[in-house]
C-alpha atoms as a PDB file:
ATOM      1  CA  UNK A   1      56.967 -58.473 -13.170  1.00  0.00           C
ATOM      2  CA  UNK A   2      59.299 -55.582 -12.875  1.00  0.00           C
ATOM      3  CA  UNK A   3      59.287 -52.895 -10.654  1.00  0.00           C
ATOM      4  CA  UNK A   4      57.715 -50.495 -13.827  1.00  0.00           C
ATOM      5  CA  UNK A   5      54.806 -52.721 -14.135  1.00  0.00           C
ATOM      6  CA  UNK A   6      53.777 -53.004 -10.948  1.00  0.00           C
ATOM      7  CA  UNK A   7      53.532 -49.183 -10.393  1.00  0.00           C
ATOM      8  CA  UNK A   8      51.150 -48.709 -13.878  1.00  0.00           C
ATOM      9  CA  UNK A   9      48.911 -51.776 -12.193  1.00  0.00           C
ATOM     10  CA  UNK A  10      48.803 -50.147  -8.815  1.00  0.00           C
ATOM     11  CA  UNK A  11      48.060 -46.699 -10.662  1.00  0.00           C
ATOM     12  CA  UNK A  12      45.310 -48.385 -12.698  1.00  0.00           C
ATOM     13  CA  UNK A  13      43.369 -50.232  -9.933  1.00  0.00           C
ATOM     14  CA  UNK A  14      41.654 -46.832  -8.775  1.00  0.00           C
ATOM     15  CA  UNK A  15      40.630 -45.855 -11.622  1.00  0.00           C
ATOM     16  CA  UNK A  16      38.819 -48.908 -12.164  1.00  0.00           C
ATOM     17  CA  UNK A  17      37.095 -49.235  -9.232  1.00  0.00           C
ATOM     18  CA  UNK A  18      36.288 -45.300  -9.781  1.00  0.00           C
ATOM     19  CA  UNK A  19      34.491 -46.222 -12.799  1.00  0.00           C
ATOM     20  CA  UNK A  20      32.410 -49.189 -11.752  1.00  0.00           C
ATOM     21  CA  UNK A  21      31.308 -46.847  -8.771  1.00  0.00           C
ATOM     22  CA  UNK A  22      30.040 -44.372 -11.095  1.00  0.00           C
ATOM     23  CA  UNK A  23      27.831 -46.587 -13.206  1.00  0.00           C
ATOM     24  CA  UNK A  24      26.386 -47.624 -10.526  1.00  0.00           C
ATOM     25  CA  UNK A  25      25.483 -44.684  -8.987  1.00  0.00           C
ATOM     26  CA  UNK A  26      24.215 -43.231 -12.321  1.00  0.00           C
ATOM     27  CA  UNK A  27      22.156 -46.766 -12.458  1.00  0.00           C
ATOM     28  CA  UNK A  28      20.475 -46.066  -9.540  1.00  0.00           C
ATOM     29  CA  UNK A  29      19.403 -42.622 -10.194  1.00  0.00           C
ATOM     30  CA  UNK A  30      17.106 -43.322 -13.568  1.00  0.00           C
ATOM     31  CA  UNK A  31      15.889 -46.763 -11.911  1.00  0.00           C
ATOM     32  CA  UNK A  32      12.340 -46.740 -13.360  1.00  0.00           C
ATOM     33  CA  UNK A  33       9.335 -46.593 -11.518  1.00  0.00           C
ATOM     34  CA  UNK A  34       7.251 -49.071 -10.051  1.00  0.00           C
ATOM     35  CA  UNK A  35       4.240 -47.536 -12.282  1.00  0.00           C
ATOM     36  CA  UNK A  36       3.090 -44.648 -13.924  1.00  0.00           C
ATOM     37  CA  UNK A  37      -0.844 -43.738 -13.883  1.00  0.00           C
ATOM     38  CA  UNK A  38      -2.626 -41.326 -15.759  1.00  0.00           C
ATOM     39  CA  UNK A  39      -6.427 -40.932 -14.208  1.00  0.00           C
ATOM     40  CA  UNK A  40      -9.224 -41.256 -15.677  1.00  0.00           C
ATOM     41  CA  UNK A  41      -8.269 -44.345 -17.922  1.00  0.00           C
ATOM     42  CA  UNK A  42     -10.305 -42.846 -20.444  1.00  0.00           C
ATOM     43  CA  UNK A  43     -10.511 -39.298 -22.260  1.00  0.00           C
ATOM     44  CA  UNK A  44      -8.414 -36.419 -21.172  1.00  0.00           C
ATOM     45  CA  UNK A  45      -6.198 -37.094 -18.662  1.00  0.00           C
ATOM     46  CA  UNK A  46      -6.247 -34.874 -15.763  1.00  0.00           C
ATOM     47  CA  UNK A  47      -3.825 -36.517 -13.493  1.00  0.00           C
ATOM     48  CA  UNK A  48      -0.578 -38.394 -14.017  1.00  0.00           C
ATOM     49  CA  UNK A  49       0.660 -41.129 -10.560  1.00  0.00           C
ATOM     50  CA  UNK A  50       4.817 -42.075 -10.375  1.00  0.00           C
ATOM     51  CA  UNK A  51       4.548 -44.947  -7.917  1.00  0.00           C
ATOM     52  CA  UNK A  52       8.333 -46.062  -6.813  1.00  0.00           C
ATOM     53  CA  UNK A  53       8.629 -49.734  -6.250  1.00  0.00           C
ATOM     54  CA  UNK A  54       6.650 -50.763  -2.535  1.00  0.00           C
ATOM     55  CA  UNK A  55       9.054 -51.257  -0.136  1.00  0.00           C
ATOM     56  CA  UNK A  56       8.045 -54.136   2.135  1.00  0.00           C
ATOM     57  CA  UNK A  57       8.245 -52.859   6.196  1.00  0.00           C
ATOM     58  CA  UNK A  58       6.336 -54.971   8.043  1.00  0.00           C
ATOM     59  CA  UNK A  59       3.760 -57.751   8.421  1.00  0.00           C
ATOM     60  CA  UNK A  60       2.302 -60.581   9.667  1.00  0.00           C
ATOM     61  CA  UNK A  61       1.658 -63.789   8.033  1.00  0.00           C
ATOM     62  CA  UNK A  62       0.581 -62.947   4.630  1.00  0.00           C
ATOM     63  CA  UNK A  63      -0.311 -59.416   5.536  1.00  0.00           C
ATOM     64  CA  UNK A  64       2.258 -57.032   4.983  1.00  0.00           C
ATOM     65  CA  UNK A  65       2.872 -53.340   5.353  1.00  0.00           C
ATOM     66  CA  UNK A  66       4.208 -51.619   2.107  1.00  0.00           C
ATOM     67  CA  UNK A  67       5.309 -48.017   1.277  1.00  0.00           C
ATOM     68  CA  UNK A  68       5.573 -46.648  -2.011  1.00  0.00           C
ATOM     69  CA  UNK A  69       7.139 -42.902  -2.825  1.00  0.00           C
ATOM     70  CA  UNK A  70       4.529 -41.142  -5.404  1.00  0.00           C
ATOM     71  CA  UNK A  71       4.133 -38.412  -7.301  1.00  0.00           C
ATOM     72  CA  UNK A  72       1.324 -36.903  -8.592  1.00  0.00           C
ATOM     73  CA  UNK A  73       1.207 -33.963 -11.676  1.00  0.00           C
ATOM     74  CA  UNK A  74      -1.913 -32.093 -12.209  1.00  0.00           C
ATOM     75  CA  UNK A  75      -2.860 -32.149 -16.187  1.00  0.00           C
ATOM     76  CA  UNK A  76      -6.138 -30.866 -15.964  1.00  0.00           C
ATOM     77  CA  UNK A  77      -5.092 -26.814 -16.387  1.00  0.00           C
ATOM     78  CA  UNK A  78      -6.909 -26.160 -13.288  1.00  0.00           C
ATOM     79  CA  UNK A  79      -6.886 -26.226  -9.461  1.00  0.00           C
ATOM     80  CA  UNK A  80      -8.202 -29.278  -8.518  1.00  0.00           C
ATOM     81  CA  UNK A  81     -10.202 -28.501  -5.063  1.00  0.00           C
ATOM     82  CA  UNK A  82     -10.912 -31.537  -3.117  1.00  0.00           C
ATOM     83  CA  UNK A  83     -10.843 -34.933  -4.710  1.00  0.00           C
ATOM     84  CA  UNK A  84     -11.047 -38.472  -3.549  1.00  0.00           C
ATOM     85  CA  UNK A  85      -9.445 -41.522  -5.198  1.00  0.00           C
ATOM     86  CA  UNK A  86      -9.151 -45.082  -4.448  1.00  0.00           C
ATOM     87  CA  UNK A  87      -6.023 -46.890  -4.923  1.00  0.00           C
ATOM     88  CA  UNK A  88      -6.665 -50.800  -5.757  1.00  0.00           C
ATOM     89  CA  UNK A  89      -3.345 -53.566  -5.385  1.00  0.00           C
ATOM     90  CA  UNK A  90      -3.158 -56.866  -7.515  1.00  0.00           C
ATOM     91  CA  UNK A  91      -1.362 -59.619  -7.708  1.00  0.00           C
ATOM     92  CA  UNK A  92       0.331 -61.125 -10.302  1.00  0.00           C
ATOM     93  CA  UNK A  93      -3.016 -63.364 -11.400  1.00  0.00           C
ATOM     94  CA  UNK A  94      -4.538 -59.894 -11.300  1.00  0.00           C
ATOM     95  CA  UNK A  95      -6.467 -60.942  -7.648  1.00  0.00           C
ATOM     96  CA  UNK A  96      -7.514 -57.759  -5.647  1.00  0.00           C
ATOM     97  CA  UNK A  97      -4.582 -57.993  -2.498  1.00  0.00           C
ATOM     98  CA  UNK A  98      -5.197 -54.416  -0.876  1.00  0.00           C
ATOM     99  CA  UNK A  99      -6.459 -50.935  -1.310  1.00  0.00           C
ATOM    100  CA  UNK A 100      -5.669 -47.229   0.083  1.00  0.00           C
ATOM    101  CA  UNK A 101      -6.829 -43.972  -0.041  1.00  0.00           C
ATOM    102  CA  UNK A 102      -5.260 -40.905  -2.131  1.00  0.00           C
ATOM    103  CA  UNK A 103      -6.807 -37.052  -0.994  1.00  0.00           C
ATOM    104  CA  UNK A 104      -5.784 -34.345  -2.989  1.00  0.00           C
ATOM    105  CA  UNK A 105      -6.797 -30.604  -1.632  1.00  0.00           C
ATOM    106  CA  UNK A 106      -5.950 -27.325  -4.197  1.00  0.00           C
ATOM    107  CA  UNK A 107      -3.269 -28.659  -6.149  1.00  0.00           C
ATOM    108  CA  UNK A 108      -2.807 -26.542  -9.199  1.00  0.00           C
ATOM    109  CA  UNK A 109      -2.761 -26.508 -12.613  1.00  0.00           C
ATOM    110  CA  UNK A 110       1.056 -28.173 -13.593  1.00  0.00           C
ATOM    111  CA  UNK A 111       1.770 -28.335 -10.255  1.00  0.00           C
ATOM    112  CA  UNK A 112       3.490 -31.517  -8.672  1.00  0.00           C
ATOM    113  CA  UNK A 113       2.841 -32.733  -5.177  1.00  0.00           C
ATOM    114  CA  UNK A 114       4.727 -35.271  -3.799  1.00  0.00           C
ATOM    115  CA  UNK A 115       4.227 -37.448  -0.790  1.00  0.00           C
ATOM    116  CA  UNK A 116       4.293 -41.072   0.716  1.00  0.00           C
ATOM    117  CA  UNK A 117       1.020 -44.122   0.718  1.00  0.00           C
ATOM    118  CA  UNK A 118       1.414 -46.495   3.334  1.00  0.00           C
ATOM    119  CA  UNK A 119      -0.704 -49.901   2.517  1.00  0.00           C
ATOM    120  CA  UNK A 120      -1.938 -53.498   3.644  1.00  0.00           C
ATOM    121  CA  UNK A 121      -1.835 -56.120   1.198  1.00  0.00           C
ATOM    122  CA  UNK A 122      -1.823 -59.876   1.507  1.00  0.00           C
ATOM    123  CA  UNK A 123       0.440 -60.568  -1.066  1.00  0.00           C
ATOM    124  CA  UNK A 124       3.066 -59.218  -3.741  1.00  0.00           C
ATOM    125  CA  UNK A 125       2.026 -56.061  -5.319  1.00  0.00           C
ATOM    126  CA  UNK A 126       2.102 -56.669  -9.502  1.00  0.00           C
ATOM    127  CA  UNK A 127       0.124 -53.655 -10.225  1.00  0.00           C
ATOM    128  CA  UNK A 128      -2.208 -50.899  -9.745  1.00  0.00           C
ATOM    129  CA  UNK A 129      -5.268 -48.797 -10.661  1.00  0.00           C
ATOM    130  CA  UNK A 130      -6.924 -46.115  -9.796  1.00  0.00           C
ATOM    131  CA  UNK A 131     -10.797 -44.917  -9.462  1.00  0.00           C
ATOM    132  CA  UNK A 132     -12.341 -41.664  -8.084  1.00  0.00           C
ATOM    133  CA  UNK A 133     -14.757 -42.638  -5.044  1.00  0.00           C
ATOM    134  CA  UNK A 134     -17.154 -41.179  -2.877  1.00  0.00           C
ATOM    135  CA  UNK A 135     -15.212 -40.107   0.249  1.00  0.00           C
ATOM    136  CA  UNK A 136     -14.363 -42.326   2.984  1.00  0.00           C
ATOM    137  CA  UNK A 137     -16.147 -41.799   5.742  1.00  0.00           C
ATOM    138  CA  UNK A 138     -15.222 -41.764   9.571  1.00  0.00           C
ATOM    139  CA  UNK A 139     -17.699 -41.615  12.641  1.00  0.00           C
ATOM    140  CA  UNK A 140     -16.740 -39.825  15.689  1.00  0.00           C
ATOM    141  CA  UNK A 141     -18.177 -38.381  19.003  1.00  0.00           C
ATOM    142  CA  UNK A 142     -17.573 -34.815  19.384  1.00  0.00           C
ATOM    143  CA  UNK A 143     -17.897 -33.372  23.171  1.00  0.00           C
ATOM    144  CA  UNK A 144     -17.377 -30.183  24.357  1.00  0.00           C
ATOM    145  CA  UNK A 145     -17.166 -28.792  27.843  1.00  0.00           C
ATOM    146  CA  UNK A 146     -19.523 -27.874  29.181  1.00  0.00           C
ATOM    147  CA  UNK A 147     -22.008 -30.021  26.854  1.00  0.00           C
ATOM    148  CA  UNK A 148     -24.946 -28.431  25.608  1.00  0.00           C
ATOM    149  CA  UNK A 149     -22.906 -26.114  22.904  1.00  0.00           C
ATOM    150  CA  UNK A 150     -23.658 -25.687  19.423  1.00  0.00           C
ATOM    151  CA  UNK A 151     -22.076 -27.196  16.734  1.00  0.00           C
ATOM    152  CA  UNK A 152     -20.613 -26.431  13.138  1.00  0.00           C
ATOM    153  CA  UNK A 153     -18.446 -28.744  10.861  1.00  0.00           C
ATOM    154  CA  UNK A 154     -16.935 -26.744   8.037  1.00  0.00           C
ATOM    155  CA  UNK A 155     -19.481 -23.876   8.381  1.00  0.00           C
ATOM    156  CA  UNK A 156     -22.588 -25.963   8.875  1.00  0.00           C
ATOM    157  CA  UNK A 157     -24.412 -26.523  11.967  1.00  0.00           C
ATOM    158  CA  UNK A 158     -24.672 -30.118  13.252  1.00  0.00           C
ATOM    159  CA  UNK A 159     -26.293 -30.199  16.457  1.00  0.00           C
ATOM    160  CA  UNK A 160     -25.776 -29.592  19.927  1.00  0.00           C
ATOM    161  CA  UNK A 161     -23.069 -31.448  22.024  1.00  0.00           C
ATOM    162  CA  UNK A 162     -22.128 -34.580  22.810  1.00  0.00           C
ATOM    163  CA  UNK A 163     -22.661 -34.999  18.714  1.00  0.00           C
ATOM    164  CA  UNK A 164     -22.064 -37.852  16.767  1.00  0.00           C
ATOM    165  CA  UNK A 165     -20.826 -37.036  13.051  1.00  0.00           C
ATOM    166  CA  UNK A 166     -19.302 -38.481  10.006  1.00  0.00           C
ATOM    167  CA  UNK A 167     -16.468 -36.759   8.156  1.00  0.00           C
ATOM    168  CA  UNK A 168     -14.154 -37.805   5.041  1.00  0.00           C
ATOM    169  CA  UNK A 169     -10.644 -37.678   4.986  1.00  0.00           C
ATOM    170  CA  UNK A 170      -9.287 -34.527   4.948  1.00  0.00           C
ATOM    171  CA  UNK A 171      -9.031 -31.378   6.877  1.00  0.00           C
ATOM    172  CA  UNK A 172     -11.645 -29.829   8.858  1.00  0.00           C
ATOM    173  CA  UNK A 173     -12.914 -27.359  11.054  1.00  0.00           C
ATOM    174  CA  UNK A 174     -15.258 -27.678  14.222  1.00  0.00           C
ATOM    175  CA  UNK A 175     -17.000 -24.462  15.989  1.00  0.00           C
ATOM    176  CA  UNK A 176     -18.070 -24.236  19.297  1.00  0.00           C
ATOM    177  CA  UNK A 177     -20.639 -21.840  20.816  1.00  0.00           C
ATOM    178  CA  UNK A 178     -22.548 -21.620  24.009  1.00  0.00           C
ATOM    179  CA  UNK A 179     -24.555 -18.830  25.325  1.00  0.00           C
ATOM    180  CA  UNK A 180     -22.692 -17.428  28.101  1.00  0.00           C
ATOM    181  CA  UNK A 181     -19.200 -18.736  26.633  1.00  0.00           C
ATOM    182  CA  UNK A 182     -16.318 -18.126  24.758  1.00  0.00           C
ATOM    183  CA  UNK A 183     -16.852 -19.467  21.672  1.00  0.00           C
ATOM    184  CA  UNK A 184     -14.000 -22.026  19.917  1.00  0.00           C
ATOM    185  CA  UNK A 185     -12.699 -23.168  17.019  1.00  0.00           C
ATOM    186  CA  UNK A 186     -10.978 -27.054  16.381  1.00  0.00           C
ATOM    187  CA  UNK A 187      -8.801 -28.159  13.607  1.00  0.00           C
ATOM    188  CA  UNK A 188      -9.220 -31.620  12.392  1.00  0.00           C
ATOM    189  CA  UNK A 189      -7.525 -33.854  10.459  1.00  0.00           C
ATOM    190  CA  UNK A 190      -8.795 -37.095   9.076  1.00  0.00           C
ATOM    191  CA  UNK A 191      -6.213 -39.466   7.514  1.00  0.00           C
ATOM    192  CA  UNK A 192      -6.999 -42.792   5.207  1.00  0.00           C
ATOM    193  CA  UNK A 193      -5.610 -44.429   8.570  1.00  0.00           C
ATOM    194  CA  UNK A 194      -7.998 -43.465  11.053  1.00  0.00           C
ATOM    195  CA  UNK A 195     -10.808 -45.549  12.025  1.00  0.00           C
ATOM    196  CA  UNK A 196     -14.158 -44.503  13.089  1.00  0.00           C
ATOM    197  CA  UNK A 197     -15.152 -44.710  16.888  1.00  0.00           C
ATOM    198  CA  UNK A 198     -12.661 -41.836  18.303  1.00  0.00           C
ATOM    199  CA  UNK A 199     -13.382 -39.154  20.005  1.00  0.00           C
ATOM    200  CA  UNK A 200     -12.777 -35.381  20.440  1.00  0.00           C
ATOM    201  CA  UNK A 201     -13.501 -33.008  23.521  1.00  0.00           C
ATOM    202  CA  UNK A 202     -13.218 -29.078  23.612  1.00  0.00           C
ATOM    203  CA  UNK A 203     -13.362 -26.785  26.358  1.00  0.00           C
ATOM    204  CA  UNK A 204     -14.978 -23.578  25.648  1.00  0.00           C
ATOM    205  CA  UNK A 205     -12.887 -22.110  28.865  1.00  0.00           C
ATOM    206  CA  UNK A 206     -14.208 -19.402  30.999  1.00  0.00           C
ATOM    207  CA  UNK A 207     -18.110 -17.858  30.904  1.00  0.00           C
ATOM    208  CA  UNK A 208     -17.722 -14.824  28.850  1.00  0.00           C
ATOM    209  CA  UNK A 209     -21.343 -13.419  31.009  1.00  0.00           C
ATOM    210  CA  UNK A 210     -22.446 -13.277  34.245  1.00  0.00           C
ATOM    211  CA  UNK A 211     -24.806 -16.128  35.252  1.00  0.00           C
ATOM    212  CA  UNK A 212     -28.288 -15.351  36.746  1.00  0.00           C
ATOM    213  CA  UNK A 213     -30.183 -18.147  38.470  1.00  0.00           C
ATOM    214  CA  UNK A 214     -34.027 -17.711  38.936  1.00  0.00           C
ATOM    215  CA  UNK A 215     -35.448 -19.091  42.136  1.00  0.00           C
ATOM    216  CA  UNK A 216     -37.801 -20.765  39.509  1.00  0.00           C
ATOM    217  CA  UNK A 217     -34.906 -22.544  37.949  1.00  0.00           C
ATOM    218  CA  UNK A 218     -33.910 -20.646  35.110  1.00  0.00           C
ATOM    219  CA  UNK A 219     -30.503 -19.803  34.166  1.00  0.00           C
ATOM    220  CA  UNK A 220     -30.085 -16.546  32.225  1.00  0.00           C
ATOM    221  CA  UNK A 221     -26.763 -15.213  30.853  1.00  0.00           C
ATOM    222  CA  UNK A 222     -26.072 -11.310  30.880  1.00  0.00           C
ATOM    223  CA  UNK A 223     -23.557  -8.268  32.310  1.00  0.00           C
ATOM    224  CA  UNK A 224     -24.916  -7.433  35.875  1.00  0.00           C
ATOM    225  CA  UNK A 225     -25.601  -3.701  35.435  1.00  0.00           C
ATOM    226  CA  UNK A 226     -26.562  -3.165  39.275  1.00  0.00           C
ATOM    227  CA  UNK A 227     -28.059  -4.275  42.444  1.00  0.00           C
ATOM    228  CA  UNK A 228     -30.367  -1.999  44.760  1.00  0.00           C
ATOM    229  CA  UNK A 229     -32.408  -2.986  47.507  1.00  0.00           C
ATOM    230  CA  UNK A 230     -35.338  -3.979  45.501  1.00  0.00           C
ATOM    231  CA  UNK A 231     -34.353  -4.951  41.873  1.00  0.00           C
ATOM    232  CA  UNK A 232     -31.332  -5.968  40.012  1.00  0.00           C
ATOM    233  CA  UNK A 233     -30.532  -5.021  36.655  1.00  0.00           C
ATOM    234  CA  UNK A 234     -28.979  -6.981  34.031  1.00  0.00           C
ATOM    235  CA  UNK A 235     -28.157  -6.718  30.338  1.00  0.00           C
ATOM    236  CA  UNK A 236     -29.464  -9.507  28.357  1.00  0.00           C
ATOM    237  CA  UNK A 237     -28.152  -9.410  24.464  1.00  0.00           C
ATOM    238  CA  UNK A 238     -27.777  -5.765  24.311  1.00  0.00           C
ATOM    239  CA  UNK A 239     -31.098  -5.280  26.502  1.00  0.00           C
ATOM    240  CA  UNK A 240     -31.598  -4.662  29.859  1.00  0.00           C
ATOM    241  CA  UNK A 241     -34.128  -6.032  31.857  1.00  0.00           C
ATOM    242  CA  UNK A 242     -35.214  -5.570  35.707  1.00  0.00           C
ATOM    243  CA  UNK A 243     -35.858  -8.196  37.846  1.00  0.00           C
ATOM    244  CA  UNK A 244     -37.298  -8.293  41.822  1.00  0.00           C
ATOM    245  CA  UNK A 245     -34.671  -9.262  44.064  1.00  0.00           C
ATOM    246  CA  UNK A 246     -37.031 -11.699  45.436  1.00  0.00           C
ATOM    247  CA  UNK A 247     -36.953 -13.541  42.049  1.00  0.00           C
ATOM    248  CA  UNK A 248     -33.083 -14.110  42.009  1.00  0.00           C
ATOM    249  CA  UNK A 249     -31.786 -17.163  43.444  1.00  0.00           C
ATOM    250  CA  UNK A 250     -27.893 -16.897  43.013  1.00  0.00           C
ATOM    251  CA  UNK A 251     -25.580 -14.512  40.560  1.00  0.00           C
ATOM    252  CA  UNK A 252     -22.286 -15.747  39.496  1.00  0.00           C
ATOM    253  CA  UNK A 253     -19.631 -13.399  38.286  1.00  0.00           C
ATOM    254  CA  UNK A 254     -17.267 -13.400  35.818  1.00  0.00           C
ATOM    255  CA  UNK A 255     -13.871 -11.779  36.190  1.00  0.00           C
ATOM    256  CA  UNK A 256     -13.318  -9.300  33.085  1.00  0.00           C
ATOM    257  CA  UNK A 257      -9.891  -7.266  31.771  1.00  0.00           C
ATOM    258  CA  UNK A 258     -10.342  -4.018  33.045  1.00  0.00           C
ATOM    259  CA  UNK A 259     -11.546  -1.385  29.911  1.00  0.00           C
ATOM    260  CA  UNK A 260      -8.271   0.118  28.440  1.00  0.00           C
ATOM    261  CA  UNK A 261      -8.203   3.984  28.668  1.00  0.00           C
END
């Protein structure tokens, strides 16, 4: 080979390699999709799924852990509030393997939302479907401290505290309120991984009252308005009300800001 040809073969031998580089970059960039879903299987579709193909991140035995990048399109021409589906995984003899959980909140109309569903299955995903569902639900204890307070989930009232209640996955809101205390509010999240059985605890913090014992037992809550030698004074919900000294047992005080001029 002379000298000539072995420069145009060593010029040449980039550009190849530059070319087989691009092809397959271009040939990973419109790889197709694992599955596309349009929900409901029947009439107008309101939603459209792009499920990338699972990638396989753990396990045990036949149990593995998949994750799958998806995309979802709203069809429907309106803001779809809240809504619950069911995701359903099958083999290739079309056998049930695994399920998750899809919640969609206020995605609107042509908008795209994209995210990541983390799975079991006990098997080889083949394929998919999809089903709306009545929400899944989750049991939890909620505390507060000090017990005793009322409370709301998502505006309504559910009891007093220690409360047991069952939410679906999603966001929420929990409100505390206590006579004689600060009253609170608790955001909470529910995700298609939680289990039910946990737990939450708020503290309302410091009495926003004074606290008036009665020698007969009875705590009231109020703003001590004064003390003489025979009666104290105390404002009770925008009233105020005398009492004998004889009938107090014990008054607690709570520290205020001092009024701003």
């Amino acid at each position: 080979m002379s000298r000539r040809a072995g420069l145009l073969l060593h010029k040449l031998i980039p550009a190849v390699t530059l070319v087989f580089l691009c092809v397959v970059t271009v040939a990973a960039k419109d790889a197709p999709p694992f599955q596309v879903i349009t929900w409901p299987d029947s009439g107008r579709p309101l939603l459209r799924l792009t499920l990338s193909k699972f990638k396989d991140i753990a396990g045990v035995g036949k149990q593995r852990t998949y994750i799958t990048d998806t995309t979802v399109d709203n069809l429907s021409g309106k803001t779809m509030g809240s809504l619950n589906l069911s995701l359903y995984v099958f083999d290739k003899s079309k056998a049930r393997i695994g399920e998750g959980y899809i919640n969609l909140n206020n995605v609107g109309s042509g908008e795209t939302v994209k995210f990541q569903i983390t799975l079991l299955a006990s098997g080889t995903p083949s394929s998919l479907a999809v089903s709306a569902a009545a929400p899944r639900m989750i049991s939890m204890t909620v505390n507060s401290v000090p017990q005793g307070a009322l409370l709301s989930v998502d505006g309504k009232e559910a009891g007093t505290t220690p409360k047991i209640i069952e939410v679906a996955i999603g966001k929420h809101q929990l409100d505390f309120s206590k006579d004689g205390f600060n009253s609170g509010k608790f955001p909470l999240e529910i995700t298609a991984r939680d289990a039910s059985g946990g737990s939450v605890s708020y503290e309302l913090g410091t009495a926003a009252h004074d606290t008036i014992e009665l020698c007969d037992g009875s705590v009231l809550s109020g703003d001590l308005v004064s003390v003489s030698g025979m009666h104290v004074e105390v404002r009770i919900g925008g009233n105020a009300q005398t009492f004998d000294r004889n009938q107090i047992k014990r008054i607690l005080l709570t520290e205020r800001e001092p009024a701003s001029n």
